[in-house]
PDB file of N, CA and C in Angstrom:
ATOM      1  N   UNK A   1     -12.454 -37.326 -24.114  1.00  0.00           N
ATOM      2  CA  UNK A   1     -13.005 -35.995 -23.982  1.00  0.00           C
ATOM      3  C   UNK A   1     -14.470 -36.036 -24.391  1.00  0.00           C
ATOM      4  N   UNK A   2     -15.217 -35.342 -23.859  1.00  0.00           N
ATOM      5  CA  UNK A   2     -16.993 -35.308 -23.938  1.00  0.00           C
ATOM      6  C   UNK A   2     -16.670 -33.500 -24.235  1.00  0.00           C
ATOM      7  N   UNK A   3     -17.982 -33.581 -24.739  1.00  0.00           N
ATOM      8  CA  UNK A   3     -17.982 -32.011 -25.475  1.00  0.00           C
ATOM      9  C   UNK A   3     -19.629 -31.760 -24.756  1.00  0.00           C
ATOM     10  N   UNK A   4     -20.140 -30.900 -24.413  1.00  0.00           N
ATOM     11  CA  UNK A   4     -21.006 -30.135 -24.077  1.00  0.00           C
ATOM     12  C   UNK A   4     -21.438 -28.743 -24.915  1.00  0.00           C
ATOM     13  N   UNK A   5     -22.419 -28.218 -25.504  1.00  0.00           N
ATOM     14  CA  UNK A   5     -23.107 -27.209 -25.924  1.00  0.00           C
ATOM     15  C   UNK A   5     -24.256 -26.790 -25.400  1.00  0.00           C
ATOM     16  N   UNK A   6     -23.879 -25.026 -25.040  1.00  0.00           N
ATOM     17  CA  UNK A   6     -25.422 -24.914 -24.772  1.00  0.00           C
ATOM     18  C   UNK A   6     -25.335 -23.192 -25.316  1.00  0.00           C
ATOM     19  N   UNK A   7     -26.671 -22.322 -25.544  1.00  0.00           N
ATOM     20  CA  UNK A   7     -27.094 -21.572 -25.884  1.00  0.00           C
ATOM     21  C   UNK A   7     -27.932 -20.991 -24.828  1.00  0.00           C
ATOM     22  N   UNK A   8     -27.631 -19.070 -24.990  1.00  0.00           N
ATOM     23  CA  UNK A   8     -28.267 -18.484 -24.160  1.00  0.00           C
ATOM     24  C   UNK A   8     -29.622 -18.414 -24.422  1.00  0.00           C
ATOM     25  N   UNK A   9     -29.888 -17.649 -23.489  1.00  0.00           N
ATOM     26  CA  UNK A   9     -31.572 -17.613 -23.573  1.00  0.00           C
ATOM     27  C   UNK A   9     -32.300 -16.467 -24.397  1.00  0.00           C
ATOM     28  N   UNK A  10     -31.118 -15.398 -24.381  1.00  0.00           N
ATOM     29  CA  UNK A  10     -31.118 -13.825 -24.947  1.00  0.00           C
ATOM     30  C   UNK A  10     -31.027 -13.633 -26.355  1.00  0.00           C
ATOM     31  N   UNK A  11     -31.561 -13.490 -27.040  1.00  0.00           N
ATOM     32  CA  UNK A  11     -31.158 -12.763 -28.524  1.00  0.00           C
ATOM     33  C   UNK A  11     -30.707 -11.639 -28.208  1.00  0.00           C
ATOM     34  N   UNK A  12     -30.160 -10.980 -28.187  1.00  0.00           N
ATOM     35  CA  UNK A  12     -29.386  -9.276 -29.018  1.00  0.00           C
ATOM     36  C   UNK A  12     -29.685  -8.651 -29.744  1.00  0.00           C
ATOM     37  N   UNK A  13     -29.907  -6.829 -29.484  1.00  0.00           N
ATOM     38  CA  UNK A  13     -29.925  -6.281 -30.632  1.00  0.00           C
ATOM     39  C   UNK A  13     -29.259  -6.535 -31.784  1.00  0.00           C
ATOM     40  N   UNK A  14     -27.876  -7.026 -31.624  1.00  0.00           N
ATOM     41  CA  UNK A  14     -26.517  -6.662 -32.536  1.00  0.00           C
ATOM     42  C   UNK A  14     -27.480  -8.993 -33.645  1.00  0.00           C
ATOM     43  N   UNK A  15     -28.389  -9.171 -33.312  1.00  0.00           N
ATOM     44  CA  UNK A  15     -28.639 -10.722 -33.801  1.00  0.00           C
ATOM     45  C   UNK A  15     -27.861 -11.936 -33.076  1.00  0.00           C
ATOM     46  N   UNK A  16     -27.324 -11.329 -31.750  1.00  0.00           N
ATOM     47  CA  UNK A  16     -26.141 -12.697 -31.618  1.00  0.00           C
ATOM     48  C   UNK A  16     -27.280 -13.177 -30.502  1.00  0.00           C
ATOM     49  N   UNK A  17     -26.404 -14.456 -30.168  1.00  0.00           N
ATOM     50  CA  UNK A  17     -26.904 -14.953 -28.907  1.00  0.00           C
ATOM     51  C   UNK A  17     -25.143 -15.917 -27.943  1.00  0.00           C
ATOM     52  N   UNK A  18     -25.737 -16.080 -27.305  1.00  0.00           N
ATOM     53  CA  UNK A  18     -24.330 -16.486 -26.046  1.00  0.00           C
ATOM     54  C   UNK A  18     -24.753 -18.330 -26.503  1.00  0.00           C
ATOM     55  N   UNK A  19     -23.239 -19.055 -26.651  1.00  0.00           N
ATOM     56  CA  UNK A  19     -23.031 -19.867 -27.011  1.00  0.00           C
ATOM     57  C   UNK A  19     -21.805 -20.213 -26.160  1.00  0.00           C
ATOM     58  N   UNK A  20     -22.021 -21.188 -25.591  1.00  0.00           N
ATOM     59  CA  UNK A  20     -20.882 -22.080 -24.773  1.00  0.00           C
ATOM     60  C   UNK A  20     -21.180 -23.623 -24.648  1.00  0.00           C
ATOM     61  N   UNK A  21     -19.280 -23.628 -24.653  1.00  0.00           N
ATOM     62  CA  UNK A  21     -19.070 -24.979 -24.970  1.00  0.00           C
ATOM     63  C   UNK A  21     -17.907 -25.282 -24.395  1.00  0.00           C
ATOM     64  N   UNK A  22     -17.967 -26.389 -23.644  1.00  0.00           N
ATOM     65  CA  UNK A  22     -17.329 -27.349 -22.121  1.00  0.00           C
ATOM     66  C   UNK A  22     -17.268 -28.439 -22.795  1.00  0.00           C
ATOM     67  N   UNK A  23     -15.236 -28.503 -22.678  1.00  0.00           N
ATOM     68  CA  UNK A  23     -14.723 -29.886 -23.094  1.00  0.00           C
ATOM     69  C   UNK A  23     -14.586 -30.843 -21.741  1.00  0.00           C
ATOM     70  N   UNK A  24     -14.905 -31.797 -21.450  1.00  0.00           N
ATOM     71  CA  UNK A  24     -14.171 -32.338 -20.275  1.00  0.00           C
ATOM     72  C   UNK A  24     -13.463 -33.196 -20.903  1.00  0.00           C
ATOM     73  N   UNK A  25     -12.341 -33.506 -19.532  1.00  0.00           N
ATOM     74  CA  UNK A  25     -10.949 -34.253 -20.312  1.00  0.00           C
ATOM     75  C   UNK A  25     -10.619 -35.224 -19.071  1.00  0.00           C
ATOM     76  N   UNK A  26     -10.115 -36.389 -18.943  1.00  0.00           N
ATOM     77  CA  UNK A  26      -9.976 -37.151 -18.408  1.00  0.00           C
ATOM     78  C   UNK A  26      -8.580 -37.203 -17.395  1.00  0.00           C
ATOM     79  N   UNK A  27      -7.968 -36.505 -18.281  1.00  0.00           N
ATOM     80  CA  UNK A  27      -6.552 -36.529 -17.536  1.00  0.00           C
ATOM     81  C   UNK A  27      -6.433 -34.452 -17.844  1.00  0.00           C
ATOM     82  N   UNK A  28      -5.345 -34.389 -17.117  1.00  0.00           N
ATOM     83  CA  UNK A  28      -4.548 -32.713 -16.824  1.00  0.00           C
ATOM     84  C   UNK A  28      -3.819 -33.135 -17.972  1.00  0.00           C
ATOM     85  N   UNK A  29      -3.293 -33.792 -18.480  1.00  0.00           N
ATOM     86  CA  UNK A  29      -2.335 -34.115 -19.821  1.00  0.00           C
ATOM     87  C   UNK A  29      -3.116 -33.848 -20.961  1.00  0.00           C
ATOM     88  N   UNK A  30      -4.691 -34.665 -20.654  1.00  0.00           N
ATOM     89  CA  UNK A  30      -5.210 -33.747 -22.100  1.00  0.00           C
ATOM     90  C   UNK A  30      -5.902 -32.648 -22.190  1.00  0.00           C
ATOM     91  N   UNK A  31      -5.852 -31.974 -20.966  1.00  0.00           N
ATOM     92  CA  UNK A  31      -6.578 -30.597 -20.629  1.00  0.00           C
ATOM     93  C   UNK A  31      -4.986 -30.139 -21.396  1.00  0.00           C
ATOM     94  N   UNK A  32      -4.207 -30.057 -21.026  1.00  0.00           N
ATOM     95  CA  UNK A  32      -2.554 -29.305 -21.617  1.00  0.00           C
ATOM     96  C   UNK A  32      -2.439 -29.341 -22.640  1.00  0.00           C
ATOM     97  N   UNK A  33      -2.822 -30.131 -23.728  1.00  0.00           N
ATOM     98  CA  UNK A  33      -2.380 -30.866 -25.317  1.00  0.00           C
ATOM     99  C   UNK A  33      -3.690 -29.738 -25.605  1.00  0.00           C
ATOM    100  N   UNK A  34      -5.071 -29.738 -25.341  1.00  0.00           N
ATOM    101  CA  UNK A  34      -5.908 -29.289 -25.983  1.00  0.00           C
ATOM    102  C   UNK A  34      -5.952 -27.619 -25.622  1.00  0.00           C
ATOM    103  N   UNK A  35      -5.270 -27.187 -24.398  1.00  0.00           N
ATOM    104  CA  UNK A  35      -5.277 -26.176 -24.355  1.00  0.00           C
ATOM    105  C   UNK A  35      -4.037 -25.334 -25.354  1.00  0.00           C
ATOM    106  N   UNK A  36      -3.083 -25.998 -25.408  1.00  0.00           N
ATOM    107  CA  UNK A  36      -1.827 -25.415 -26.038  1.00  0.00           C
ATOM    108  C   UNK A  36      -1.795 -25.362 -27.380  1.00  0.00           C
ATOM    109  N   UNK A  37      -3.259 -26.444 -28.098  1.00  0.00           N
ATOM    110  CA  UNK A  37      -3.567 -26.526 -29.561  1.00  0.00           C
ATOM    111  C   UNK A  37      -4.411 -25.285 -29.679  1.00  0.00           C
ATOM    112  N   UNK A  38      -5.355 -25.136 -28.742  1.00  0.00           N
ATOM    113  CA  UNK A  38      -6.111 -23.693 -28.685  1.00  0.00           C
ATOM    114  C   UNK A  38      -5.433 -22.751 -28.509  1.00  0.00           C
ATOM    115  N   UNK A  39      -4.343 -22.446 -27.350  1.00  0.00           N
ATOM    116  CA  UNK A  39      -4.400 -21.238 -27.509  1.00  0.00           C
ATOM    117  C   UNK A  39      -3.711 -20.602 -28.547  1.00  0.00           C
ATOM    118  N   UNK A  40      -2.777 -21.993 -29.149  1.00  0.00           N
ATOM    119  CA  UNK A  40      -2.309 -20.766 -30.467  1.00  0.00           C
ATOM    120  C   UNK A  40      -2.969 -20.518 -31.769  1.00  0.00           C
ATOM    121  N   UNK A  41      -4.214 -21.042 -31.842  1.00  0.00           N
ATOM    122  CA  UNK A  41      -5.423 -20.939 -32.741  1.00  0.00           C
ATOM    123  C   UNK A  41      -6.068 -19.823 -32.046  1.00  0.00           C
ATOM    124  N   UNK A  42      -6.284 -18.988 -30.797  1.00  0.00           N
ATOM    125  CA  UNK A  42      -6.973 -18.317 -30.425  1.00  0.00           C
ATOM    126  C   UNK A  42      -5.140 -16.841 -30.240  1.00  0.00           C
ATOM    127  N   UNK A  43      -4.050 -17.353 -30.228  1.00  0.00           N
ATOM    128  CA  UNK A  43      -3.285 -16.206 -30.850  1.00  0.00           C
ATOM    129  C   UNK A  43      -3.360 -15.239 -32.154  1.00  0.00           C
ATOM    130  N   UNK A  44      -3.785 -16.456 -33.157  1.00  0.00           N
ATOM    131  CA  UNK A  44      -3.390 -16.478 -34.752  1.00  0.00           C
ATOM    132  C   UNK A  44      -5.152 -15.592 -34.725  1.00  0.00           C
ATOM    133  N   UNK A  45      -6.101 -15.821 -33.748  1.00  0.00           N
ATOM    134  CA  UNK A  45      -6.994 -14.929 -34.469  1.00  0.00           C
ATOM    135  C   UNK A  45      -8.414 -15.792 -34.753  1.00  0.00           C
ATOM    136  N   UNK A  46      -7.509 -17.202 -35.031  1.00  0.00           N
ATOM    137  CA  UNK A  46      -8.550 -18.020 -35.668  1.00  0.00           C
ATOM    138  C   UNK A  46      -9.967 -18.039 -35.176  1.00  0.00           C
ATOM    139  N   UNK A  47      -9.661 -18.188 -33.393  1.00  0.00           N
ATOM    140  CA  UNK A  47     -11.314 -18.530 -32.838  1.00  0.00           C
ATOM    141  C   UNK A  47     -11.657 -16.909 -32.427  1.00  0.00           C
ATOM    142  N   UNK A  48     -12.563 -16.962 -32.706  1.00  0.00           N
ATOM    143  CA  UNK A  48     -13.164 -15.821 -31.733  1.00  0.00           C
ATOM    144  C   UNK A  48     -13.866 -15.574 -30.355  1.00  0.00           C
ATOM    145  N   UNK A  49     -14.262 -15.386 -29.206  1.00  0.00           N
ATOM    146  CA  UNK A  49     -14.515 -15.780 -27.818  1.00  0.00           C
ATOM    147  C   UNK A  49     -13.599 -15.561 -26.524  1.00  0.00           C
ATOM    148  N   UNK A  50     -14.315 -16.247 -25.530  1.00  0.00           N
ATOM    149  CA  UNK A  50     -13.406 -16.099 -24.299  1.00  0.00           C
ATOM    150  C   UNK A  50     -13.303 -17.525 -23.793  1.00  0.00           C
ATOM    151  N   UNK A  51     -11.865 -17.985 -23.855  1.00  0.00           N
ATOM    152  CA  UNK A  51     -11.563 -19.572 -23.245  1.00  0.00           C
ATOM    153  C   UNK A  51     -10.818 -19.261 -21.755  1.00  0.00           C
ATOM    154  N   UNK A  52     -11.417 -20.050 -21.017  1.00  0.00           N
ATOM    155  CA  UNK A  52     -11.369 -20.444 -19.992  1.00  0.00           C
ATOM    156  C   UNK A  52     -11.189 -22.163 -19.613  1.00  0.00           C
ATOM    157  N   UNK A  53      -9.696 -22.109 -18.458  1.00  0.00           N
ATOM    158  CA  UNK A  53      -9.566 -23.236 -17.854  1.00  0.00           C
ATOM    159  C   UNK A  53      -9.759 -23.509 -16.753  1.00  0.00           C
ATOM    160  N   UNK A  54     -10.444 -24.641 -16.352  1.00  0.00           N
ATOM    161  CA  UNK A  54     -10.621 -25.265 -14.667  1.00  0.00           C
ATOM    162  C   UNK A  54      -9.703 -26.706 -14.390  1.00  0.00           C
ATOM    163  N   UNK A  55      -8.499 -26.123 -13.791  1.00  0.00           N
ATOM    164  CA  UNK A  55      -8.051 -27.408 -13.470  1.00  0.00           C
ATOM    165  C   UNK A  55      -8.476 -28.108 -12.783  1.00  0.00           C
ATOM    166  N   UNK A  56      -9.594 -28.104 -11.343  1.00  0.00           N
ATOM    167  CA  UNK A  56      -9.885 -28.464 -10.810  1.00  0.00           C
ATOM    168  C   UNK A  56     -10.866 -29.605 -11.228  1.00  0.00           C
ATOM    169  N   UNK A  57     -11.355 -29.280 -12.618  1.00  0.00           N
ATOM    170  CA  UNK A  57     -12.531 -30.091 -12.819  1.00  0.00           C
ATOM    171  C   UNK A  57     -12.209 -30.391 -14.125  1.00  0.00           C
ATOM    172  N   UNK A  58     -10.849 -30.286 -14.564  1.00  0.00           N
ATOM    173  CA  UNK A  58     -10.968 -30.742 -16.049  1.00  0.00           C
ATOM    174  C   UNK A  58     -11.125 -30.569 -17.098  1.00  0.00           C
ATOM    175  N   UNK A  59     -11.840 -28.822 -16.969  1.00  0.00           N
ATOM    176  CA  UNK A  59     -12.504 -29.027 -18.317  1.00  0.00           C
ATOM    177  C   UNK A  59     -12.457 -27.750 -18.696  1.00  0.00           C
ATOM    178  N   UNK A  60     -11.947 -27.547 -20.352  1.00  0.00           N
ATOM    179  CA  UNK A  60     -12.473 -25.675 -20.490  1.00  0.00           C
ATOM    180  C   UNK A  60     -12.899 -25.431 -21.415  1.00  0.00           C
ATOM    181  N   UNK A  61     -13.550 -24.089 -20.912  1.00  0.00           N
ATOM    182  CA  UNK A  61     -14.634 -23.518 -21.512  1.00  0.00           C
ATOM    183  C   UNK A  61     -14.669 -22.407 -22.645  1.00  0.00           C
ATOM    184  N   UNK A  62     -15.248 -22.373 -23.460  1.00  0.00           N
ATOM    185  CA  UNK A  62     -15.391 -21.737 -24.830  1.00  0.00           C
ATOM    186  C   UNK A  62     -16.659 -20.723 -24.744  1.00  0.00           C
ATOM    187  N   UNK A  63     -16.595 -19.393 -24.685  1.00  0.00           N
ATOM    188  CA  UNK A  63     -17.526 -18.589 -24.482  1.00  0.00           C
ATOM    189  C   UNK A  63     -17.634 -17.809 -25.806  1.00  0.00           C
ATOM    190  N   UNK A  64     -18.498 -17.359 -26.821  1.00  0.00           N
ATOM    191  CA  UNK A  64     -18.286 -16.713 -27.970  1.00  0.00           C
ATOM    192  C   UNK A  64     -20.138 -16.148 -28.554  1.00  0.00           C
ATOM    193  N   UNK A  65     -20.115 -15.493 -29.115  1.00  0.00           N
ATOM    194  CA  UNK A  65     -21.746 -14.634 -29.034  1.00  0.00           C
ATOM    195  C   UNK A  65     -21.635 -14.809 -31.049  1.00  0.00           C
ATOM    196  N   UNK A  66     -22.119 -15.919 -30.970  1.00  0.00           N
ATOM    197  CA  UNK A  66     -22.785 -16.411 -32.314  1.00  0.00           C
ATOM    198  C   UNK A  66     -23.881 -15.889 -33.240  1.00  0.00           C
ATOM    199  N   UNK A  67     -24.137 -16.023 -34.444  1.00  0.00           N
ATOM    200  CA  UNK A  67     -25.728 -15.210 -34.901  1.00  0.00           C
ATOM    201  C   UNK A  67     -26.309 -16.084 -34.338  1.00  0.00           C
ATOM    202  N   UNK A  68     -27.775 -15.380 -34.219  1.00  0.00           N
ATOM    203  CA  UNK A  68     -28.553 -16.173 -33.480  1.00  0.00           C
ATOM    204  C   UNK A  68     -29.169 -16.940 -34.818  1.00  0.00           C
ATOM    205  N   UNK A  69     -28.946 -16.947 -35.873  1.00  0.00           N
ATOM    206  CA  UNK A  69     -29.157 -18.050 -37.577  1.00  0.00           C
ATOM    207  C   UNK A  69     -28.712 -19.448 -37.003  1.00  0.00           C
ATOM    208  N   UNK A  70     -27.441 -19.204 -35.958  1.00  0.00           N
ATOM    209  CA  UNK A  70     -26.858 -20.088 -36.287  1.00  0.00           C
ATOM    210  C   UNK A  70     -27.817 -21.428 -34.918  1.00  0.00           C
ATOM    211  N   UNK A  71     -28.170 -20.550 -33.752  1.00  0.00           N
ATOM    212  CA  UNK A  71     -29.162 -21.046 -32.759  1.00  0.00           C
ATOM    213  C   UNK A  71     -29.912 -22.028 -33.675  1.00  0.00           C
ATOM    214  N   UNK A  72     -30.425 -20.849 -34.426  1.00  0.00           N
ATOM    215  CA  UNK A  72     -32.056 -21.545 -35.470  1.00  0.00           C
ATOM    216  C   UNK A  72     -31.733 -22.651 -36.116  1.00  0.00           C
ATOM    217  N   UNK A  73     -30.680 -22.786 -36.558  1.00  0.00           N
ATOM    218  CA  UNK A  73     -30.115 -23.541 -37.550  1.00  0.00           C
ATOM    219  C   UNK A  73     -30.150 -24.934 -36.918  1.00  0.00           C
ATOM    220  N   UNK A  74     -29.717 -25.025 -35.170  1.00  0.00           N
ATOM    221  CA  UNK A  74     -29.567 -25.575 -34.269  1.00  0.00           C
ATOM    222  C   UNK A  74     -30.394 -26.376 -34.575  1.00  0.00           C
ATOM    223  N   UNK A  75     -31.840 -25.434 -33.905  1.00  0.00           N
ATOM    224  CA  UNK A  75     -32.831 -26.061 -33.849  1.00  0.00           C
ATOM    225  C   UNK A  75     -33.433 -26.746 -34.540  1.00  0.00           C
ATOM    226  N   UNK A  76     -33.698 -26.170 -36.082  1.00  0.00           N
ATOM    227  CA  UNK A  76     -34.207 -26.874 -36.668  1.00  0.00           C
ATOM    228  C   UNK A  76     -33.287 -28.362 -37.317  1.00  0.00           C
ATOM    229  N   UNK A  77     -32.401 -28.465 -36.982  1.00  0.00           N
ATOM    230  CA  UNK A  77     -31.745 -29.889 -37.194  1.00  0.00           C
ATOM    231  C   UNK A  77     -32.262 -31.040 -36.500  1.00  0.00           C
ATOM    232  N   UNK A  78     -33.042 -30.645 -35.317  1.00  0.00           N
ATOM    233  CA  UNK A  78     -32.821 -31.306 -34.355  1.00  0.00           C
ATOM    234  C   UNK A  78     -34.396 -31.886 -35.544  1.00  0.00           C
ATOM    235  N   UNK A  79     -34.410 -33.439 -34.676  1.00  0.00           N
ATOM    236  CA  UNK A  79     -35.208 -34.741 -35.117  1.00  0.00           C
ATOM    237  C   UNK A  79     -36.833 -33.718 -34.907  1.00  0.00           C
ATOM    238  N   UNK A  80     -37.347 -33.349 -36.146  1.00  0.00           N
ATOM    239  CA  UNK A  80     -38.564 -32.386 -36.639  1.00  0.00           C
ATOM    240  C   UNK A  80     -40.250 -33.690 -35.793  1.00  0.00           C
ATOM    241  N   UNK A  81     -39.743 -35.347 -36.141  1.00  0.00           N
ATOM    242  CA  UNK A  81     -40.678 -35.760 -35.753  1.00  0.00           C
ATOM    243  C   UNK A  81     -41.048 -36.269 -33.816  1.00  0.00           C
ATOM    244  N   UNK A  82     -40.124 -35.796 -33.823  1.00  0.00           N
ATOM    245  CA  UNK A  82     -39.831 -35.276 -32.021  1.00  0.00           C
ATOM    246  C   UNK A  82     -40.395 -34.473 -31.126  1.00  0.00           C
ATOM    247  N   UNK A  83     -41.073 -34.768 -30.128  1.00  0.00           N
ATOM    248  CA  UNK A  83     -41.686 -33.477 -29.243  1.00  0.00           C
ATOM    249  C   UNK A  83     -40.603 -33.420 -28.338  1.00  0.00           C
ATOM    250  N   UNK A  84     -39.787 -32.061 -28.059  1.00  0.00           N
ATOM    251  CA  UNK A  84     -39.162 -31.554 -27.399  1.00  0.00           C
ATOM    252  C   UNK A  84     -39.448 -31.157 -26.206  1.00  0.00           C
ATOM    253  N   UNK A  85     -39.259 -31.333 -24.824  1.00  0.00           N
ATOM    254  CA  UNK A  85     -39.710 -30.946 -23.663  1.00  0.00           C
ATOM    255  C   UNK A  85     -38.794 -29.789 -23.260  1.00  0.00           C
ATOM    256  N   UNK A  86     -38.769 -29.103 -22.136  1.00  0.00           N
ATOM    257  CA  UNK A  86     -38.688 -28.775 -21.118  1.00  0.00           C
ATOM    258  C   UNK A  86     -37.367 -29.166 -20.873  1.00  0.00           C
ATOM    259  N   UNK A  87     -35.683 -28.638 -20.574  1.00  0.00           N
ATOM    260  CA  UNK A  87     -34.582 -29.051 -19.692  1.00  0.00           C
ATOM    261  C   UNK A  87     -34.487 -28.390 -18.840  1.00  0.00           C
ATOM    262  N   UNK A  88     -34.137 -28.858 -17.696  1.00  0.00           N
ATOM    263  CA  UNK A  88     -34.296 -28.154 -15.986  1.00  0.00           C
ATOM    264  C   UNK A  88     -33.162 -27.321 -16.177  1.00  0.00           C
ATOM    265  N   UNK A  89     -32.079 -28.351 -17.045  1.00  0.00           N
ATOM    266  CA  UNK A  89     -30.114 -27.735 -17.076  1.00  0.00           C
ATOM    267  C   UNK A  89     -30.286 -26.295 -17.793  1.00  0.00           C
ATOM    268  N   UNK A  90     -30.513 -26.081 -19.225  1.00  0.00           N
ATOM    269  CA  UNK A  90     -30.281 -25.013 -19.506  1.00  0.00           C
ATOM    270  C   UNK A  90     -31.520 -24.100 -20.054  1.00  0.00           C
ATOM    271  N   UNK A  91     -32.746 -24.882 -19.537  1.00  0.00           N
ATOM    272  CA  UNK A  91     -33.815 -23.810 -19.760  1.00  0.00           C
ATOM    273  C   UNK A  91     -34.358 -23.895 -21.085  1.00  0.00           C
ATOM    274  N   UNK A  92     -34.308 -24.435 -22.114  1.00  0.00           N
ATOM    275  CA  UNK A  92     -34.352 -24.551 -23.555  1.00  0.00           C
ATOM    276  C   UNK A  92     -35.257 -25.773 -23.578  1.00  0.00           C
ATOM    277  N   UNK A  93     -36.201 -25.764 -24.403  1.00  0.00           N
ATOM    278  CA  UNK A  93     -36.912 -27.031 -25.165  1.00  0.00           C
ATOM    279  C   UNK A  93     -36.022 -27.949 -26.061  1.00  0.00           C
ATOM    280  N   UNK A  94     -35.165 -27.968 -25.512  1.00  0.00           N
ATOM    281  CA  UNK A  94     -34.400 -29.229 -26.605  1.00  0.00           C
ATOM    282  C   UNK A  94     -34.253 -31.093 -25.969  1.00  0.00           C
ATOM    283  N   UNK A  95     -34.978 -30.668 -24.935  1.00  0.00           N
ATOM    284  CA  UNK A  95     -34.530 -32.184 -24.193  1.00  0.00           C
ATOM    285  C   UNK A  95     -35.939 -33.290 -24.916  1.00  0.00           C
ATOM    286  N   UNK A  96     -34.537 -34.217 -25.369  1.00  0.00           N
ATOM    287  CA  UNK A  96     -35.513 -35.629 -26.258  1.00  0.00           C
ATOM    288  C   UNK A  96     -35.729 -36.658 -24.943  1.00  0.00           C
ATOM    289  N   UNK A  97     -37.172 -36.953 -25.189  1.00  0.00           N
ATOM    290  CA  UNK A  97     -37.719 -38.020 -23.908  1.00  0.00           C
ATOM    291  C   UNK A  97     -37.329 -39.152 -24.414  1.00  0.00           C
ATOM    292  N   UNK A  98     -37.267 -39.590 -25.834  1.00  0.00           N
ATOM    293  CA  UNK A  98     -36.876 -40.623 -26.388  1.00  0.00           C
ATOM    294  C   UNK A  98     -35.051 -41.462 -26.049  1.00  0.00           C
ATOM    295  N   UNK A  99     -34.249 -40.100 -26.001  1.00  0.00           N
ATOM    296  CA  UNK A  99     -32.745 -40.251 -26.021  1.00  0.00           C
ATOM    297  C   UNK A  99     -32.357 -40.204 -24.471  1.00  0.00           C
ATOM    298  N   UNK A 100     -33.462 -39.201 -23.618  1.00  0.00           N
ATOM    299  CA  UNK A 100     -33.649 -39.464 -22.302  1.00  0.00           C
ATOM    300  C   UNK A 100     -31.991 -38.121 -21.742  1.00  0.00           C
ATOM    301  N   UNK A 101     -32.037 -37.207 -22.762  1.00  0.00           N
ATOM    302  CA  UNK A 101     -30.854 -35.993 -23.178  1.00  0.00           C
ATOM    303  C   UNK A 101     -31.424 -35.116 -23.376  1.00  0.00           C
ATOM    304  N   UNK A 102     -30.650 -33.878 -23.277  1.00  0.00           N
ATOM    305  CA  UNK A 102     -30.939 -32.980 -23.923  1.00  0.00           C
ATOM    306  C   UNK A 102     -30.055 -32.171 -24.907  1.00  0.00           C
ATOM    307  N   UNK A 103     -29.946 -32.053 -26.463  1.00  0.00           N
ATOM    308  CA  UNK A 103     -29.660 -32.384 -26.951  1.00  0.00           C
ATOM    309  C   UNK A 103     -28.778 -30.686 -27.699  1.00  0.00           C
ATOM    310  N   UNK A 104     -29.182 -29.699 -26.720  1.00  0.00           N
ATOM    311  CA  UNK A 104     -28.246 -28.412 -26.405  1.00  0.00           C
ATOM    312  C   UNK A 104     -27.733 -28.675 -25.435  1.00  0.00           C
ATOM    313  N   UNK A 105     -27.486 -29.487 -24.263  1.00  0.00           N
ATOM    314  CA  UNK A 105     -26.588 -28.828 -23.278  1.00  0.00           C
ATOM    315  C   UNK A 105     -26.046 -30.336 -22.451  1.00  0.00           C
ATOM    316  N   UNK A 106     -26.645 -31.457 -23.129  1.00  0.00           N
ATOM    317  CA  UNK A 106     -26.211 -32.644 -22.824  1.00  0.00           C
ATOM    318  C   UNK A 106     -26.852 -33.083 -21.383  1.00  0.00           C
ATOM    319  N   UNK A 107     -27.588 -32.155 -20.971  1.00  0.00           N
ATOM    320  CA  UNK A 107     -27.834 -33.048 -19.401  1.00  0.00           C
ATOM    321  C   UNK A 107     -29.160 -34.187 -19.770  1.00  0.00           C
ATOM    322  N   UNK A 108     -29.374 -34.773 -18.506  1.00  0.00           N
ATOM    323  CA  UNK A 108     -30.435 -35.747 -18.496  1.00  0.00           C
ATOM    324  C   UNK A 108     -31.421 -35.393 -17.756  1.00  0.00           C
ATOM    325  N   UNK A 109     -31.085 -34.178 -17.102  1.00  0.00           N
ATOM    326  CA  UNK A 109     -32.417 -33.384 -16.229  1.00  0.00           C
ATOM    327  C   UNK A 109     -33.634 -33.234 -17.205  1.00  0.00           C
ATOM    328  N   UNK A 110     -35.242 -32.976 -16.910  1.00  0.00           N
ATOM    329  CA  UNK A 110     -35.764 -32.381 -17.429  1.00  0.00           C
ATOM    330  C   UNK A 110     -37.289 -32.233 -16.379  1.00  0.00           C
ATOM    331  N   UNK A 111     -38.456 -31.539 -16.701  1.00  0.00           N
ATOM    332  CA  UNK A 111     -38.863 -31.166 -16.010  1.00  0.00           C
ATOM    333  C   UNK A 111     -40.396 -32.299 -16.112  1.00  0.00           C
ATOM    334  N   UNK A 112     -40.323 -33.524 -17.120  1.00  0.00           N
ATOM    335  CA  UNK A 112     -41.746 -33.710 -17.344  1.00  0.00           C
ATOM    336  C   UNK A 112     -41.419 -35.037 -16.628  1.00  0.00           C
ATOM    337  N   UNK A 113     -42.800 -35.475 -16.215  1.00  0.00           N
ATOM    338  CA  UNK A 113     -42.839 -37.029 -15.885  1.00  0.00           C
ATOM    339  C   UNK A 113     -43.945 -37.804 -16.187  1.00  0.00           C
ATOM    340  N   UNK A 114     -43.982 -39.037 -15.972  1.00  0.00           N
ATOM    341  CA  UNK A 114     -45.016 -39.970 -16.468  1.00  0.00           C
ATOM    342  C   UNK A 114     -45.978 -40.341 -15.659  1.00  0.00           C
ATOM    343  N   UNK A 115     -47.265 -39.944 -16.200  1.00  0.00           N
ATOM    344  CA  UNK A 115     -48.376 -40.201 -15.280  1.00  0.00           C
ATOM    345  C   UNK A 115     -48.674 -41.729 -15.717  1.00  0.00           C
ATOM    346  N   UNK A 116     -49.128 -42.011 -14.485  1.00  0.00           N
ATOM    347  CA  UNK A 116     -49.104 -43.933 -14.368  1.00  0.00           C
ATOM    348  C   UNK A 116     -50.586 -44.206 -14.110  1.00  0.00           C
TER     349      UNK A 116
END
């Protein structure tokens, strides 16, 4: 299973911001095991959000409106001696040229290139 995170673009009056997160799973057997561990953690109350499954592709999705502290918090974890570019995927300055990622939303897209 690969895990994916990414963050909206919006802050909120209420301080939140939109936070989603895409498990992919290799087999329909462990899309089933991980969904049936969730949903009775999302019966009991525990998670808060909207989960969503795609059988077609494997993978589901975790939708939930976070403080936006927790965005910041994000950010500032991320490697401080790092210049952050530009990601094409989710719009956010988090993509490392070094890791050749981006390091909210996992893609390898980004928008800068190397002058030669």
């Amino acid at each position: 299973m690969t895990i994916t995170r990414e963050y909206g673009t919006t802050i909120y009056s209420d301080n939140t911001i939109s936070k989603v997160t895409k498990y992919h799973f290799d087999s329909l057997i462990e899309l089933r095991e991980f969904w049936q561990i969730g949903n009775e953690d999302n019966q009991d109350g525990k998670v808060k959000g909207v989960w969503m499954a795609n059988l077609e592709n494997l993978s589901i999705t975790h939708t939930a409106y976070v403080s936006s502290n927790e965005y910041f918090e994000y950010i500032d974890s991320l490697d401080d001696d790092e210049e952050l570019l530009h990601c094409i995927a989710c719009k956010s300055f988090t993509f490392s040229k070094e890791k050749e990622q981006c390091s909210n939303c996992g893609s390898s897209m980004n928008l800068w290139s190397e002058e030669e």
